[in-house]
Protein backbone atom coordinates (compact mmCIF):
# COMPACT_ATOMS: atom_id res chain seq x y z
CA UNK A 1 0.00 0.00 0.00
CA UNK A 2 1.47 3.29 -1.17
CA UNK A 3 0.42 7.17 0.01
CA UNK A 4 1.78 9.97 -1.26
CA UNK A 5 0.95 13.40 -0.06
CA UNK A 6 -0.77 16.21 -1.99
CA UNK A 7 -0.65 19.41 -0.59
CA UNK A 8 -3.98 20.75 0.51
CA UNK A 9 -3.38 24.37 2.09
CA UNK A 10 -0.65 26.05 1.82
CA UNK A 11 -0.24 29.38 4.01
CA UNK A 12 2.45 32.35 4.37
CA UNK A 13 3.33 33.60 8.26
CA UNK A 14 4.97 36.90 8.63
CA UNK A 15 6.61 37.11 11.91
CA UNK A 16 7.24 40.75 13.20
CA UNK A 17 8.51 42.61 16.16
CA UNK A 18 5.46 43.87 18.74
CA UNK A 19 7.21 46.29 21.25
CA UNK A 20 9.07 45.16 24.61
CA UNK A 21 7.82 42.85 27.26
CA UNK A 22 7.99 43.31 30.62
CA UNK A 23 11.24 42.26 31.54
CA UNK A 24 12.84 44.15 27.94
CA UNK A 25 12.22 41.12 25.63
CA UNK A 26 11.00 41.64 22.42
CA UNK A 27 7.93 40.64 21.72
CA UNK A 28 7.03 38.82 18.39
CA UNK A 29 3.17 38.66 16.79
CA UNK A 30 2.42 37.09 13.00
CA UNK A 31 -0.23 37.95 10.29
CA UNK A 32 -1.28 34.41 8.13
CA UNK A 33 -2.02 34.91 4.45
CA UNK A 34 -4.50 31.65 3.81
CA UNK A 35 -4.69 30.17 0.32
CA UNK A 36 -1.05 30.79 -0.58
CA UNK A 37 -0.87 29.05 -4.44
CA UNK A 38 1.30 25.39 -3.50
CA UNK A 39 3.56 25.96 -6.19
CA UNK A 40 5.10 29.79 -5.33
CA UNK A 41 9.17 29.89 -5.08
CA UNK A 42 10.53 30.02 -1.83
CA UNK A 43 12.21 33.37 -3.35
CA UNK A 44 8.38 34.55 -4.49
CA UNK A 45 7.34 34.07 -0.89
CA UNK A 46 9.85 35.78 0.83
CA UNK A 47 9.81 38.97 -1.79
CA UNK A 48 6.12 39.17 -0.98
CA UNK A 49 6.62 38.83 2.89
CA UNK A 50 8.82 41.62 2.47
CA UNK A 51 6.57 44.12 0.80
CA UNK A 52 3.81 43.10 2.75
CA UNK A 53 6.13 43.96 5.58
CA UNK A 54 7.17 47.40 4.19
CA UNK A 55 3.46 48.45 5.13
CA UNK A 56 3.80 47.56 8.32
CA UNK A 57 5.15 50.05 11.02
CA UNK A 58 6.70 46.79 12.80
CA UNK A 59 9.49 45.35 11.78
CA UNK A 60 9.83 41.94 9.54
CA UNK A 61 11.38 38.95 11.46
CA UNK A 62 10.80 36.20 9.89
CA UNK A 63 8.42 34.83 6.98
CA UNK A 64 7.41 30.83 7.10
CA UNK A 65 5.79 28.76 4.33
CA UNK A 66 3.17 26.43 5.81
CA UNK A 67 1.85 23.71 3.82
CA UNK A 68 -0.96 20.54 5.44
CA UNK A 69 -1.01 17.40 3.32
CA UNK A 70 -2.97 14.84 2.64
CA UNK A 71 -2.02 11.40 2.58
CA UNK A 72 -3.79 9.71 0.01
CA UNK A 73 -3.59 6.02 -1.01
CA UNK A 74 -2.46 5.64 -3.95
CA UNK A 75 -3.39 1.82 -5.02
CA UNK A 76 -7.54 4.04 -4.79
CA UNK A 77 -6.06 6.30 -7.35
């Protein structure tokens, strides 16, 4: 019996910089961008994190590429 996974959501995090905590840590927060298309470039991705992140006052921190499969059988295919 054989799966293989097809991706069935892919979704862009942008990870920025929220102000100080109490003890002088900064603080991170993260806007998700749902229905990302599967098959953007990692290099698409992260140009588009940063623009998104140039409207921001906060600054950019990181970006992540989520993606959920699905394992489907493939001997049903």
């Amino acid at each position: 019996m054989a799966y293989k996974e097809e991706a069935r959501k892919v979704s862009l995090r942008i990870n920025y910089e929220n102000g100080l905590d109490d003890k002088g840590e900064m603080r991170t927060r993260y806007k998700t961008i749902k229905d990302v298309r599967a098959d953007l470039s990692a290099d698409v991705l992260g140009q588009t994190a940063k623009m998104i992140a140039g409207f921001m006052k906060d600054k950019l921190v990181s970006t992540s590429k989520i993606v959920e499969y699905d394992l489907v059988d493939g001997e049903q295919l």
